[in-house]
N, C-alpha and C. Protein backbone atom coordinates (compact mmCIF):
# COMPACT_ATOMS: atom_id res chain seq x y z
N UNK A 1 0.82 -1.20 0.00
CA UNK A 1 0.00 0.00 0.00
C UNK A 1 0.86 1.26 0.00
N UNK A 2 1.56 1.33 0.73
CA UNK A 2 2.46 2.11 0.59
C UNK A 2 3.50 2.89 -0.55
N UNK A 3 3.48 1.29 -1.50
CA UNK A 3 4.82 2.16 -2.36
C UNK A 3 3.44 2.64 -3.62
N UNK A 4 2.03 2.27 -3.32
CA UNK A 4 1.09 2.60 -4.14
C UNK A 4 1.16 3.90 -4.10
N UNK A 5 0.89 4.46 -2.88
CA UNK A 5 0.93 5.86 -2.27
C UNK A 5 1.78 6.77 -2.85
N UNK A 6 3.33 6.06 -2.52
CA UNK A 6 4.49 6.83 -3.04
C UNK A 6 4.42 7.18 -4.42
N UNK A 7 4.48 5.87 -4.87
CA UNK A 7 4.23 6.30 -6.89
C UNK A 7 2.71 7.04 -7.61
N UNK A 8 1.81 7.31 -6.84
CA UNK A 8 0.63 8.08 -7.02
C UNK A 8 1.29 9.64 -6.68
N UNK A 9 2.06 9.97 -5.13
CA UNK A 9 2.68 11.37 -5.46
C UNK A 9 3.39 11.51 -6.19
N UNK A 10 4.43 10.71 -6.49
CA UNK A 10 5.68 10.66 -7.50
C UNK A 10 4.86 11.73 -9.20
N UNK A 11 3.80 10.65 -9.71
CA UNK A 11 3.10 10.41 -10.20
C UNK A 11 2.60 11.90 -10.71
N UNK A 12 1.55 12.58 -9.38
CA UNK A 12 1.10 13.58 -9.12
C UNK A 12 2.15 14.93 -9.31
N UNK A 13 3.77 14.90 -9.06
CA UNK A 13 4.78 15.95 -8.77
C UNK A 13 5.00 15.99 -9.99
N UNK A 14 5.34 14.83 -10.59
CA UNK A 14 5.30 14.68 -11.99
C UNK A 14 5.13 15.49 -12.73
N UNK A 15 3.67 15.32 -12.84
CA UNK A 15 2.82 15.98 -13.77
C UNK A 15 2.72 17.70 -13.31
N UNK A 16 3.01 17.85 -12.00
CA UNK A 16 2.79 19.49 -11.67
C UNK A 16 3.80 20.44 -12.35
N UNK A 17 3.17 21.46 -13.44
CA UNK A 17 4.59 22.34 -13.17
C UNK A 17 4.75 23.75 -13.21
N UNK A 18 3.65 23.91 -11.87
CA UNK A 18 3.71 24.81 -11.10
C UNK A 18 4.76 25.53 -11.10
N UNK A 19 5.62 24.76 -10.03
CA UNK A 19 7.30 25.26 -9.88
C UNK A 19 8.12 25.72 -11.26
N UNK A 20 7.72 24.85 -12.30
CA UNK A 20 9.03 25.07 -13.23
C UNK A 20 8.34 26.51 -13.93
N UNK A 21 7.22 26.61 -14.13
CA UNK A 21 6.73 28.45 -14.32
C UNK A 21 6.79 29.28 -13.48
N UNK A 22 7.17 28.72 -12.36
CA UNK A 22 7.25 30.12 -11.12
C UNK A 22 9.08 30.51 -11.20
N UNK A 23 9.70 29.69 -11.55
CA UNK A 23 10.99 29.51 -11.94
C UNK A 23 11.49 30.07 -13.24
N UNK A 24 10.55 30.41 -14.29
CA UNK A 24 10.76 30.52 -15.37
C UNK A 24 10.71 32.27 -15.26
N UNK A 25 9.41 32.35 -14.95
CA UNK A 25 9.46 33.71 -14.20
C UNK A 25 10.11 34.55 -13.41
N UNK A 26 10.78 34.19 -12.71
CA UNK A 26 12.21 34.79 -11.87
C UNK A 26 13.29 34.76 -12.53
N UNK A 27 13.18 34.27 -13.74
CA UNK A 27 14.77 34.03 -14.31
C UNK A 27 14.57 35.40 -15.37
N UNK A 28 12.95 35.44 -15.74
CA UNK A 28 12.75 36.75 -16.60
C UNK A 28 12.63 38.21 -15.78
N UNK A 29 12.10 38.15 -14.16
CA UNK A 29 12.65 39.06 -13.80
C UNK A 29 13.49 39.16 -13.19
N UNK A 30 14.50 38.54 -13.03
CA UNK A 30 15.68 38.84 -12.92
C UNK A 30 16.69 39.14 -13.68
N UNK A 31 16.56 38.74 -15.02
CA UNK A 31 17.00 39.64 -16.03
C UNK A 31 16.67 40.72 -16.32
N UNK A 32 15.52 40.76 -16.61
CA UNK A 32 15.02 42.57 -16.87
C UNK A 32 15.15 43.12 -15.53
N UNK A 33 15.54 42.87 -14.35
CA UNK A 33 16.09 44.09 -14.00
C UNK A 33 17.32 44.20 -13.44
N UNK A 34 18.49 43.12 -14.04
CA UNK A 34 19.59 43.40 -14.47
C UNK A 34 19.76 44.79 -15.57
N UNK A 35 19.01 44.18 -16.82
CA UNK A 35 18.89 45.20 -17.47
C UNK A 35 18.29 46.56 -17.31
N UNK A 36 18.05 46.35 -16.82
CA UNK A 36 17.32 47.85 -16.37
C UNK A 36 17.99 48.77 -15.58
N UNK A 37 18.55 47.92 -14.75
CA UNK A 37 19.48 48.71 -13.68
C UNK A 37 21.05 48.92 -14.53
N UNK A 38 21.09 47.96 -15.42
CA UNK A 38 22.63 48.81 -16.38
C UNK A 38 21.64 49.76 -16.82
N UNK A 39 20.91 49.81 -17.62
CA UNK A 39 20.27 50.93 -18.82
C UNK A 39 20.79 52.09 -17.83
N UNK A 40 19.80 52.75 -16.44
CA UNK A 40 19.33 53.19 -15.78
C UNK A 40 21.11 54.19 -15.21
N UNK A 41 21.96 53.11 -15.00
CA UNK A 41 23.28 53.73 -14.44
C UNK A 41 23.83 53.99 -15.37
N UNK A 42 23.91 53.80 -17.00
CA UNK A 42 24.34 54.33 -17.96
C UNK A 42 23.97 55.95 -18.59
N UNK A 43 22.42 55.36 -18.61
CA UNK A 43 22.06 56.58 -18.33
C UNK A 43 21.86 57.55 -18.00
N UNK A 44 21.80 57.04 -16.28
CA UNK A 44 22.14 58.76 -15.40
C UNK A 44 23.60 58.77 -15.56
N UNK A 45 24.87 58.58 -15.93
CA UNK A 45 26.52 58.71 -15.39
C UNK A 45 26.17 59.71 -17.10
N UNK A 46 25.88 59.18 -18.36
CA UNK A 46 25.48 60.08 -19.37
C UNK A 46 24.97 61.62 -19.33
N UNK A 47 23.68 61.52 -18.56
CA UNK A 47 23.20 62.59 -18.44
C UNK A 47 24.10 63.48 -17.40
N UNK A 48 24.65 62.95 -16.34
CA UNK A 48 25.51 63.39 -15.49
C UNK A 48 26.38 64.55 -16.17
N UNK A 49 27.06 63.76 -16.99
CA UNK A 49 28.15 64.14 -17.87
C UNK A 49 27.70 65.59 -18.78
N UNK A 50 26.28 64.94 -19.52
CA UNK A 50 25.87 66.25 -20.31
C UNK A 50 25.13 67.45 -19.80
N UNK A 51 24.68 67.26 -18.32
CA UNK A 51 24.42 68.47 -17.60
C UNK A 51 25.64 69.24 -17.34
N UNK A 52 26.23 68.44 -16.70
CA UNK A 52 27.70 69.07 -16.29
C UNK A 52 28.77 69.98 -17.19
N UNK A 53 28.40 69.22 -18.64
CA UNK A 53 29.06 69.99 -20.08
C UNK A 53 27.95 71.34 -19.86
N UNK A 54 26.97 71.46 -19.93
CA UNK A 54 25.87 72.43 -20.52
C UNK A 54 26.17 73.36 -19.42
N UNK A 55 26.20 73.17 -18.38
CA UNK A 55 26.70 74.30 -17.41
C UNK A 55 27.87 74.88 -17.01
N UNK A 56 28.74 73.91 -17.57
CA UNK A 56 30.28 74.72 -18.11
C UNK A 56 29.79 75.77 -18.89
N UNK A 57 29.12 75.86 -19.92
CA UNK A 57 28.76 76.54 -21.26
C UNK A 57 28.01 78.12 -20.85
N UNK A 58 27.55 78.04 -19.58
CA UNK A 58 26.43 79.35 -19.53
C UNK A 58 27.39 80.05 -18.52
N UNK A 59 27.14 81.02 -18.91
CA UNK A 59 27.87 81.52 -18.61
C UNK A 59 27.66 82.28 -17.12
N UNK A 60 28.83 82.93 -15.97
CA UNK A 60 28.15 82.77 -14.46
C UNK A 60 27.51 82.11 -13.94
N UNK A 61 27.81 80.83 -13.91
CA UNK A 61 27.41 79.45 -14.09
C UNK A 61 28.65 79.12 -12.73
């Protein structure tokens, strides 16, 4: 009775795949916001840069 039991959950885990989409999902956000967070620090150290040029430029500045 027992190893009936076992191979009916076996069986049951099997077939679930719950987990492997909840998994699939963390791997996509965890990339996009890898990416995001380069975009984001590229971006502001950029803009950094081109504020910093533009107010060299005016003058009594």
């Amino acid at each position: 009775m027992f190893e009936t039991l076992k191979f009916k959950l076996l069986r049951t885990l099997y077939g679930d795949r719950r987990g492997v989409t909840a998994l699939e999902y963390a791997l996509i956000a965890g990339v996009l916001a890898t990416v995001l967070v380069t975009a984001f620090t590229t971006l502001g150290t950029d803009l950094k840069t081109a504020l910093t040029t533009m107010a060299g430029t005016i003058p009594g500045a």
